[in-house]
Protein backbone atom coordinates (compact mmCIF):
# COMPACT_ATOMS: atom_id res chain seq x y z
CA UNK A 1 -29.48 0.00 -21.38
CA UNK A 2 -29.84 2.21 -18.46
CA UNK A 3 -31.83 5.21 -20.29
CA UNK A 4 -33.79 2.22 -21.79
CA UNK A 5 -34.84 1.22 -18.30
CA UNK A 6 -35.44 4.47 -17.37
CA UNK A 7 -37.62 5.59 -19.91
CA UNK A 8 -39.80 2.25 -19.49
CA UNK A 9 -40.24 3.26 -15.60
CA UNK A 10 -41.34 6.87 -16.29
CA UNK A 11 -43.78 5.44 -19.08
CA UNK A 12 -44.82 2.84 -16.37
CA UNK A 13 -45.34 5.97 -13.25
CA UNK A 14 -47.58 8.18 -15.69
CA UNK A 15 -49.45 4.92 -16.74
CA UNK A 16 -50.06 3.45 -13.35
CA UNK A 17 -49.25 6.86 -10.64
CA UNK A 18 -51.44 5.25 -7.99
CA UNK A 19 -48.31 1.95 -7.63
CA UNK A 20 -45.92 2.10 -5.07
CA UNK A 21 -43.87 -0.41 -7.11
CA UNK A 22 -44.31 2.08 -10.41
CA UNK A 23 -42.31 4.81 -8.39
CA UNK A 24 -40.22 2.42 -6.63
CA UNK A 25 -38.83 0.98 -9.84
CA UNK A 26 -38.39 4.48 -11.20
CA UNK A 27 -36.04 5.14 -8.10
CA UNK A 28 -33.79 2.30 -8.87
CA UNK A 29 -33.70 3.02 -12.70
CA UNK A 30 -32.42 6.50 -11.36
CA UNK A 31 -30.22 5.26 -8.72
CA UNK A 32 -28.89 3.36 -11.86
CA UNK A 33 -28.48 6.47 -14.04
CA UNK A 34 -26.53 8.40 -10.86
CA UNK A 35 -23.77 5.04 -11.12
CA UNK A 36 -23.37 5.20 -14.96
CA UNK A 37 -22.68 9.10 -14.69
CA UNK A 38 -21.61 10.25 -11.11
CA UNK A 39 -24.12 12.96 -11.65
CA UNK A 40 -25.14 14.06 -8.23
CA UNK A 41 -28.56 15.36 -8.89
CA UNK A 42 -29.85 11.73 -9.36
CA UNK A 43 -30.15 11.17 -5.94
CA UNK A 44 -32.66 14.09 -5.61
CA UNK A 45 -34.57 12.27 -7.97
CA UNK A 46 -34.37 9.01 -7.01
CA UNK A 47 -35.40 10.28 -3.67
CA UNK A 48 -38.53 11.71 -4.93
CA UNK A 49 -39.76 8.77 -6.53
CA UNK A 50 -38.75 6.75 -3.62
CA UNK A 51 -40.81 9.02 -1.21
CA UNK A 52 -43.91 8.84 -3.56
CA UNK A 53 -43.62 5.25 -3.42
CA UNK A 54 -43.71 5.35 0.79
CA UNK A 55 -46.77 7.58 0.40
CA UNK A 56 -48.71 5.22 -1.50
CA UNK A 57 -47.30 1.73 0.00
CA UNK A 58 -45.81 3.02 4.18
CA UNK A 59 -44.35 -0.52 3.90
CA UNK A 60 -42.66 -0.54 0.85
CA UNK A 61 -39.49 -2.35 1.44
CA UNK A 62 -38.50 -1.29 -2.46
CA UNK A 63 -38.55 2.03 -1.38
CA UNK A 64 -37.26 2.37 2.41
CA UNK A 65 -33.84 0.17 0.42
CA UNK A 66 -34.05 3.02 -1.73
CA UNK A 67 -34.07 6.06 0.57
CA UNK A 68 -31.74 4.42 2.82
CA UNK A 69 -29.35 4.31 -0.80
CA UNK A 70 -29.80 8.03 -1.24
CA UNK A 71 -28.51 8.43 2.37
CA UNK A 72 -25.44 6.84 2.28
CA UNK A 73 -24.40 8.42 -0.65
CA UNK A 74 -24.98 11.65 1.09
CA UNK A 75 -22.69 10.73 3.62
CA UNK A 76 -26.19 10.69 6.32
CA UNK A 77 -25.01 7.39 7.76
CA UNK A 78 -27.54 7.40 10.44
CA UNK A 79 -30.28 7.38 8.47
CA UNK A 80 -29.61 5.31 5.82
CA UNK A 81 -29.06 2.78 8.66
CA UNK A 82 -32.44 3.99 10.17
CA UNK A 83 -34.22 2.96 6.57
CA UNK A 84 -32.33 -0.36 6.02
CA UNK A 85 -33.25 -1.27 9.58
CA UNK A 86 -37.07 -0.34 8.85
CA UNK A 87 -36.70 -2.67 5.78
CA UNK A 88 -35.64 -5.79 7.60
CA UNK A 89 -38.45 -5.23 10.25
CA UNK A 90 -40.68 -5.75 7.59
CA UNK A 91 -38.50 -8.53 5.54
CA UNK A 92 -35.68 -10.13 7.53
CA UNK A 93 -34.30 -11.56 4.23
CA UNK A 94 -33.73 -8.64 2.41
CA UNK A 95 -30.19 -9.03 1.03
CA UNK A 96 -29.91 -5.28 -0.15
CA UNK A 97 -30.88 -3.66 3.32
CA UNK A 98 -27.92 -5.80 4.39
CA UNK A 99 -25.20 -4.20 1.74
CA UNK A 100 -26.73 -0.56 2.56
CA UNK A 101 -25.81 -1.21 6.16
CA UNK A 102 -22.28 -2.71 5.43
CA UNK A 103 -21.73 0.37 2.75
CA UNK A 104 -22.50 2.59 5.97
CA UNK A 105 -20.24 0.67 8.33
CA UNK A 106 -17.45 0.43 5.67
CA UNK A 107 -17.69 4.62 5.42
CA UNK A 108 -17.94 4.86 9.15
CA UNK A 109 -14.63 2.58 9.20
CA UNK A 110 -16.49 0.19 11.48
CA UNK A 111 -15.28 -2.82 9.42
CA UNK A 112 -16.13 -5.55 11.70
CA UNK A 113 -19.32 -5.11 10.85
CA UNK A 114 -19.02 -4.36 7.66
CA UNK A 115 -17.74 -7.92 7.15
CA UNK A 116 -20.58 -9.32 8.90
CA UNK A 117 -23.31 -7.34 6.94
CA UNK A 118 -22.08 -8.65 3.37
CA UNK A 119 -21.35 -12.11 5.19
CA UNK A 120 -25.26 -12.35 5.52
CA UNK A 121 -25.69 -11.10 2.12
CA UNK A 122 -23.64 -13.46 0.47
CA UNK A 123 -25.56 -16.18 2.25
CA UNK A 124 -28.57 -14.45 1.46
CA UNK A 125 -27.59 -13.28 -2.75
CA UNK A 126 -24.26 -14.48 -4.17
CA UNK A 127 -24.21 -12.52 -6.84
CA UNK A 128 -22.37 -9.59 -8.63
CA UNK A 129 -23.76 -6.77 -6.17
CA UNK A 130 -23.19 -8.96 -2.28
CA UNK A 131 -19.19 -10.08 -3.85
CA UNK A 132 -18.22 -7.09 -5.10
CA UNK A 133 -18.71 -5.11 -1.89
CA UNK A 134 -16.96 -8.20 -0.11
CA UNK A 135 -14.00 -7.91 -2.31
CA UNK A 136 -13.42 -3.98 -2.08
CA UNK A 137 -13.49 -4.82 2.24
CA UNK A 138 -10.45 -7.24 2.16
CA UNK A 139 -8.70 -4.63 -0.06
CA UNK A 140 -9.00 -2.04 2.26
CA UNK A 141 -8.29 -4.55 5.13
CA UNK A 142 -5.23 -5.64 3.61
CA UNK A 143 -5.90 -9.15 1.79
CA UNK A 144 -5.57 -7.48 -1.85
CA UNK A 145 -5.14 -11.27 -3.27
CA UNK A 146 -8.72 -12.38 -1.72
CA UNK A 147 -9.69 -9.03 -2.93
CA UNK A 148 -8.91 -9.36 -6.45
CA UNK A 149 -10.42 -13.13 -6.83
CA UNK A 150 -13.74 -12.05 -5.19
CA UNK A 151 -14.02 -9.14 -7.56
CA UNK A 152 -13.23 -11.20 -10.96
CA UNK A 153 -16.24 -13.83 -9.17
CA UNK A 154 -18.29 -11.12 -9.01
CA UNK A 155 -16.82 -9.82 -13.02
CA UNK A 156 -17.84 -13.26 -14.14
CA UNK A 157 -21.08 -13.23 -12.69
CA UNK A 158 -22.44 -10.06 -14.23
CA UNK A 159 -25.48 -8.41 -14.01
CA UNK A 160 -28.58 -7.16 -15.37
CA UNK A 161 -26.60 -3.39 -15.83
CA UNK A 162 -23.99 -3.73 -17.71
CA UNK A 163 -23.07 -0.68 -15.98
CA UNK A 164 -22.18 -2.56 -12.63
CA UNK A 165 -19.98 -5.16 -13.99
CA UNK A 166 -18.02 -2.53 -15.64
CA UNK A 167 -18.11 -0.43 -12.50
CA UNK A 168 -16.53 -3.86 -11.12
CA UNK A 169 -14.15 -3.91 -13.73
CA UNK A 170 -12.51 0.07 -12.71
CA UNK A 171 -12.31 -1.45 -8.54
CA UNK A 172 -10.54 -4.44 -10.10
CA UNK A 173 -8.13 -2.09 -12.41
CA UNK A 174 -7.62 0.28 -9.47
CA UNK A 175 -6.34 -2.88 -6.80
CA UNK A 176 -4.11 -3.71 -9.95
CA UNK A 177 -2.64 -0.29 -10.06
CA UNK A 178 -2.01 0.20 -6.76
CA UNK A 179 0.12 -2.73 -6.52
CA UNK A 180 1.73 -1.22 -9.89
CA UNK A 181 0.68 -3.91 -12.10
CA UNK A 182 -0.06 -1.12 -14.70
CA UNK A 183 -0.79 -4.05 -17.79
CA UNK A 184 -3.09 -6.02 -16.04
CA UNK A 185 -4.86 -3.60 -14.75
CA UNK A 186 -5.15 -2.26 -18.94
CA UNK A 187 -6.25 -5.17 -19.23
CA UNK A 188 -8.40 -5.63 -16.70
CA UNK A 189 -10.11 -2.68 -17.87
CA UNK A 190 -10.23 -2.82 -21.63
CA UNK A 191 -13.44 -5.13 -21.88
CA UNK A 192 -15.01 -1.61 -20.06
CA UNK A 193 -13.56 0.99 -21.88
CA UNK A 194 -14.91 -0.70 -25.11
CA UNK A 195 -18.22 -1.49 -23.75
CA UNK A 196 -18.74 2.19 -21.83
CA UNK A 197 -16.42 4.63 -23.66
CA UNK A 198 -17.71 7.35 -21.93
CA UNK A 199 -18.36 6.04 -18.58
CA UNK A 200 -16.96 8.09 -15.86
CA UNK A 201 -15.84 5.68 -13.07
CA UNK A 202 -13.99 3.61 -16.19
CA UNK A 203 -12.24 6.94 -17.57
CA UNK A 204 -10.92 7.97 -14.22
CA UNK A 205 -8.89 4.68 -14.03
CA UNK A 206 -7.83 4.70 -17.47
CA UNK A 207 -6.62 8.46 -16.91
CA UNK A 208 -4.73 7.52 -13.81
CA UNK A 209 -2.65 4.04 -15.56
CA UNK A 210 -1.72 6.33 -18.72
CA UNK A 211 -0.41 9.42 -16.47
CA UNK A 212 1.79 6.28 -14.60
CA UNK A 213 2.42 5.32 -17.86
CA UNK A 214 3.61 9.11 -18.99
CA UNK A 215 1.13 8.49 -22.03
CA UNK A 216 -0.02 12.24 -20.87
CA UNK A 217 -1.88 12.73 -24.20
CA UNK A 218 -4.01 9.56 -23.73
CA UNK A 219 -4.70 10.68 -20.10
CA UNK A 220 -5.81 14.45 -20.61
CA UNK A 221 -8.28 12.38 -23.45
CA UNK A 222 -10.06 10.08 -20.71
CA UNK A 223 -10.57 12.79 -18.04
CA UNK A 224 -11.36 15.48 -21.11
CA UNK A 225 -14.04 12.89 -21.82
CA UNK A 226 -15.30 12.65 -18.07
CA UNK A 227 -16.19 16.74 -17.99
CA UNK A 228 -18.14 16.15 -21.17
CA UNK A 229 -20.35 14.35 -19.42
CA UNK A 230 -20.30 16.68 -16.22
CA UNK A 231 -18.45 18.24 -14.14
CA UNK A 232 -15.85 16.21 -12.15
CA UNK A 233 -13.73 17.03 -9.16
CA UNK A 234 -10.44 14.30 -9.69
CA UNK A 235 -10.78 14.83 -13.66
CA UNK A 236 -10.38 18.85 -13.01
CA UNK A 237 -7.61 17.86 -10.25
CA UNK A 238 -5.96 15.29 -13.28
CA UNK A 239 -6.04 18.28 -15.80
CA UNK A 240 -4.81 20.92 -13.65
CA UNK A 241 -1.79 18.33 -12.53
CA UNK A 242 -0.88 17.43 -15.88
CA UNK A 243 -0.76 20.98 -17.12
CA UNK A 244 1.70 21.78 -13.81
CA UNK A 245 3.68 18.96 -14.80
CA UNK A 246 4.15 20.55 -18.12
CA UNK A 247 4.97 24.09 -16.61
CA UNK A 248 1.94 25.10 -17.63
CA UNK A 249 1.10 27.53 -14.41
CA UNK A 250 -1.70 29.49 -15.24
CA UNK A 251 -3.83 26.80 -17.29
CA UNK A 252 -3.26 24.41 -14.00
CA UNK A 253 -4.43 27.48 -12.17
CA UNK A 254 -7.87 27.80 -14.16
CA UNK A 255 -8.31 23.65 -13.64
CA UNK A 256 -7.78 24.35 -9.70
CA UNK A 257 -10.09 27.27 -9.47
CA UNK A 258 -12.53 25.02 -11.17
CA UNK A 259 -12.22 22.11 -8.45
CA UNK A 260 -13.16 24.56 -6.22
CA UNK A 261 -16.08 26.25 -7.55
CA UNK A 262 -17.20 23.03 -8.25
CA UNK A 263 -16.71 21.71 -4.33
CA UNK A 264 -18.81 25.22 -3.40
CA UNK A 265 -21.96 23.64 -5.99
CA UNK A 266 -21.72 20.55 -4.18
CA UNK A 267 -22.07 22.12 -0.88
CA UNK A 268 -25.58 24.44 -2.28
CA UNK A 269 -26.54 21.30 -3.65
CA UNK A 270 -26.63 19.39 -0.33
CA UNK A 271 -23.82 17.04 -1.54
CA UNK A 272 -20.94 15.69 0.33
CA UNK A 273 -16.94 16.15 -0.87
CA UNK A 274 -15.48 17.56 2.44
CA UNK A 275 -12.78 14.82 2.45
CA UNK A 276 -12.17 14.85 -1.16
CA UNK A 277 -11.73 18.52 -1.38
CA UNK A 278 -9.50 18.38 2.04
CA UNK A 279 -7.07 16.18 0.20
CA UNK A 280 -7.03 18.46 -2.57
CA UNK A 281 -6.10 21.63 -0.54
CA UNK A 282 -3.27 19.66 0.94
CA UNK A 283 -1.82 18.00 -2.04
CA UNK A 284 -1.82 21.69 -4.03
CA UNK A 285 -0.21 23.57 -0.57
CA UNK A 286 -3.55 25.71 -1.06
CA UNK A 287 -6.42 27.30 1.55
CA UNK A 288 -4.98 24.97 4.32
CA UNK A 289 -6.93 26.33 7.02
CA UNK A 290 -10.27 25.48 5.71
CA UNK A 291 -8.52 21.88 4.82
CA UNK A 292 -8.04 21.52 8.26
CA UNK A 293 -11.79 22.84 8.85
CA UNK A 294 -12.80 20.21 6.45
CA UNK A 295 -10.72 17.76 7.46
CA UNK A 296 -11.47 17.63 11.32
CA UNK A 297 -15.06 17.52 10.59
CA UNK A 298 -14.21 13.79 10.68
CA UNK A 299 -11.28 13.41 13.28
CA UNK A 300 -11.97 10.70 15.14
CA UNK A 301 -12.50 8.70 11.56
CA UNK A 302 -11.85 5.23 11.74
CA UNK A 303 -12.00 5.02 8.33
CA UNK A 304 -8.27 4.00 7.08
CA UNK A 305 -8.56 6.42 3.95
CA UNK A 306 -10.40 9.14 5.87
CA UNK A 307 -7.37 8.69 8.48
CA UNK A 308 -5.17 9.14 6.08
CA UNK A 309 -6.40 12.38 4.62
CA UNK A 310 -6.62 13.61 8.35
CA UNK A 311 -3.04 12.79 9.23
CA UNK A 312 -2.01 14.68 5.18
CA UNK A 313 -3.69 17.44 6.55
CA UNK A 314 -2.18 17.56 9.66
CA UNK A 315 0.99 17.49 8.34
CA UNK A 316 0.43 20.61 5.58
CA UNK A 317 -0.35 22.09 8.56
CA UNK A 318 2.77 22.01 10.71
CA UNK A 319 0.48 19.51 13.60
CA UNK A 320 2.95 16.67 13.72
CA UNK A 321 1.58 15.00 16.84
CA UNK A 322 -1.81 14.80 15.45
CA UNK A 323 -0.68 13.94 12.16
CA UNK A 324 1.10 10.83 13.53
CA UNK A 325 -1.63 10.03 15.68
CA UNK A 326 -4.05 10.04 12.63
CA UNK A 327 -1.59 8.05 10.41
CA UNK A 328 -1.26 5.36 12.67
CA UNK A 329 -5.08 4.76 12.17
CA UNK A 330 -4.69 4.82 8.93
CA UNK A 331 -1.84 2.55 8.86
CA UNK A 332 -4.31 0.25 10.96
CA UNK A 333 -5.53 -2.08 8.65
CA UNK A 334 -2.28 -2.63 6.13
CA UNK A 335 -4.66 -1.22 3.51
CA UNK A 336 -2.11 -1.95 0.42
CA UNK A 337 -2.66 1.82 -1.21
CA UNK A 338 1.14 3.60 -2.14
CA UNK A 339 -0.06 6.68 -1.60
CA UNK A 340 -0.98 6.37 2.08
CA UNK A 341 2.49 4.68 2.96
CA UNK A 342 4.17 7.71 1.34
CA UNK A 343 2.10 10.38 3.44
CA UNK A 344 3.60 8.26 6.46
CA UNK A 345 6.78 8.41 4.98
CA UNK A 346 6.69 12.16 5.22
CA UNK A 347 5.28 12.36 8.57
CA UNK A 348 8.09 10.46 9.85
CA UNK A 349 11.00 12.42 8.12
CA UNK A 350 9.72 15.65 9.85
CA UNK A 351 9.48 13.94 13.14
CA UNK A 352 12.86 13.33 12.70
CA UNK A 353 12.50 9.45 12.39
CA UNK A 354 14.43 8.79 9.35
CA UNK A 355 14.34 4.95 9.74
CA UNK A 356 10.19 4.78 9.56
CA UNK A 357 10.72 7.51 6.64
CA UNK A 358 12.78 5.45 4.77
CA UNK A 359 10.63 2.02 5.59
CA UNK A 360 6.83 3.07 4.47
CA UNK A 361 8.43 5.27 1.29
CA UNK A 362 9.86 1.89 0.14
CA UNK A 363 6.37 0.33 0.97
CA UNK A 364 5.25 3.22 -1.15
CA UNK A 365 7.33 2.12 -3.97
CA UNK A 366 7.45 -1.42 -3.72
CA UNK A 367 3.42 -1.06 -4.30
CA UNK A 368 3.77 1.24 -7.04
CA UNK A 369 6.51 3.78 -7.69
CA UNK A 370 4.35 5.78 -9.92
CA UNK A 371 1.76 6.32 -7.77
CA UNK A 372 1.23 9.80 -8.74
CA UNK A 373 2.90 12.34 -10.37
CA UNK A 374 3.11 15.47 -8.46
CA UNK A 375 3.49 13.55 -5.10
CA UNK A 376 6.02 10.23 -6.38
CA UNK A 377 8.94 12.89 -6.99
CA UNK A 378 8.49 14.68 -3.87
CA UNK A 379 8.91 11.21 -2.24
CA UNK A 380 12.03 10.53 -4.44
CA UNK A 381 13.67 13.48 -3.50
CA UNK A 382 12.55 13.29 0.58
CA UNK A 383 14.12 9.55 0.30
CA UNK A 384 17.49 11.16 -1.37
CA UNK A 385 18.11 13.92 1.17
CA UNK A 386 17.04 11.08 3.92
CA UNK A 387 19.46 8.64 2.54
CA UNK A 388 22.33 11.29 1.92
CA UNK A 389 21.73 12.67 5.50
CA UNK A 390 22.43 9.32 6.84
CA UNK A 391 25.77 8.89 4.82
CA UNK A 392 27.15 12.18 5.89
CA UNK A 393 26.43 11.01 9.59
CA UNK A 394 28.14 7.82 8.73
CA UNK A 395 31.18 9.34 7.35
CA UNK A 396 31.25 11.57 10.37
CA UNK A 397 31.29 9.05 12.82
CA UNK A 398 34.03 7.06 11.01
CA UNK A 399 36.34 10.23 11.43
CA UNK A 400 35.31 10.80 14.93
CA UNK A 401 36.02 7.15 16.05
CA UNK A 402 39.10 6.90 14.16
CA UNK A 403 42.47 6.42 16.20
């Protein structure tokens, strides 16, 4: 449906070059084509049709929604408020300009604002596109029950891409796995998989609940699948994981090296994976000083899963104070994610706090105790020596107090 769009708006552009709203349209259609396949050369695209729409129409409100789109996904949060603001100059109702600011205040971890940007674009287009966004806030705010509901409203409304109700579909399956509701989020997700087989965002999820699952055949399928598409940082990270998990050094090696050659292509290309490739270095014990470099290019963050890859980093990197300064931001917003509770489970067992340890890894597993599967042992085994530690001292105060 998408590359049926899309070849209808570059048939309309060479027809008509001389409309704004030609090239404007041919910017979404692309936009559309960068969501279906996480390729990140759409958005130079999309840009350029976007720009040759300002340069025919200065007040295109089509196109300044567009730019300030591009933006965002680069991670240029100023501007892509700068363009959404120009749009509502010109049209005070436009519902999308609203989102795009939200989607910047969400990244920037400004969340107060975030809720009152998709507030006004509920009111102004309840629809798939204004609930969605709504629902993945309260998940990261902590209300995952509000969360889910909104996103199956937003499911049942649909849209006019497929693409984006199945996108909807993968947030909804990934709120069901982190509370470790690994069939309903199957579930959840089958009506995608069978509609977008090959769809990239759909894939990743399905890869993740069949690792939890130990279905490890099923899993290296889905993110297999993802790379024939293109290349993809967590589907090489998956791979490489799966083959360590197997004992399978050398093969997990080649998957790692290929994370990182493709983090140095994103960089030429202008894009944006700092964070990403931050956690990666720290989860793998690998390059940590250019984690931290990465990492502290956002360190006063107030996003909760930005925090959180701050305060992992700090930790790899022996900087407990900071660490526990960062994971208490993270912590901020009871954001219900397994994985975050067990980085502040480790923090705290090497600040010698074996109470806190012991409280967020059972958050950690009470969410989901498969959470992943190079990381979920390590917590196991942390929680062990924790918990033995404590008996010995136990025992040893019996004898000492004894008459």
């Amino acid at each position: 449906m998408t590359d049926k769009a899309l070849t209808q708006a570059l048939a309309k552009a060479r027809e008509k070059p001389r409309r704004a709203m030609a090239w404007a349209n041919l910017g979404d259609a692309l936009a559309q084509k960068l969501r279906d396949s996480a390729n990140l050369k759409y958005y130079d695209y999309a840009e350029m049709a976007y720009r040759q729409a300002l340069q025919l129409d200065p007040r295109s409100v089509d196109a300044m929604n567009g730019i300030a789109w591009v933006a965002g996904g680069r991670h240029v949060f100023d501007q892509s408020i700068e363009w959404a603001n120009r749009a509502l100059k010109i049209d005070p109702g436009n519902a999308p300009a609203r989102g795009i600011i939200g989607d910047a205040a969400l990244e920037l971890g400004d969340y107060d604002q975030a809720f009152d940007e998709y507030q006004k674009m509920m009111e102004l287009r309840p629809d798939l596109s204004s609930w969605s966004r709504g629902a993945w806030l309260l998940w990261l705010t902590g209300n995952p029950s509000k969360a889910q509901w909104l996103m199956q409203k937003a499911i049942k409304a649909g849209a006019p891409y497929a693409e984006n109700t199945i996108w909807c579909r993968a947030k909804l399956a990934t709120m069901l796995f982190q509370d470790g509701a690994l069939l309903p989020a199957e579930q959840a997700l089958a009506p995608a998989l069978a509609a977008a087989p090959r769809n990239p965002q759909v894939l990743l999820v399905a890869g993740r609940i069949a690792v939890a699952r130990r279905d490890f055949a099923t899993a290296t399928r889905n993110f297999q699948t993802v790379l024939d598409t293109a290349p993809n940082h967590e589907a090489l990270a998956a791979l490489g994981d799966l083959s360590a998990a197997n004992g399978e050094q050398e093969k997990a090696e080649q998957y790692y090296k290929k994370v990182e050659a493709l983090h140095a292509a994103h960089l030429a290309s202008g894009g944006h994976s700092h964070m990403l490739m931050a956690k990666f270095y720290a989860d793998h014990d690998r390059n940590l000083v250019e984690a931290l470099r990465l990492a502290e290019q956002r360190k006063l963050t107030r996003n909760v899963l930005e925090a959180d890859i701050l305060a992992w980093v700090y930790f790899k990197s022996g900087d407990l104070p900071h660490a526990r300064n960062a994971i208490k931001r993270a912590l901020s917003h009871d954001t219900p994610d397994a994985e975050m509770h067990y980085h502040a489970g480790m923090i705290a067992a090497a600040s010698g706090d074996p109470g806190a340890a012991q409280r967020e890894f059972g958050k950690a597993f009470s969410l989901n105790p498969k959470f992943s599967l190079l990381q979920a042992p390590i917590a196991h085994r942390t929680l062990d020596q924790i918990a033995g530690r404590s008996a010995a001292k136990a025992v040893t105060t019996q004898l000492a107090t004894a008459p």
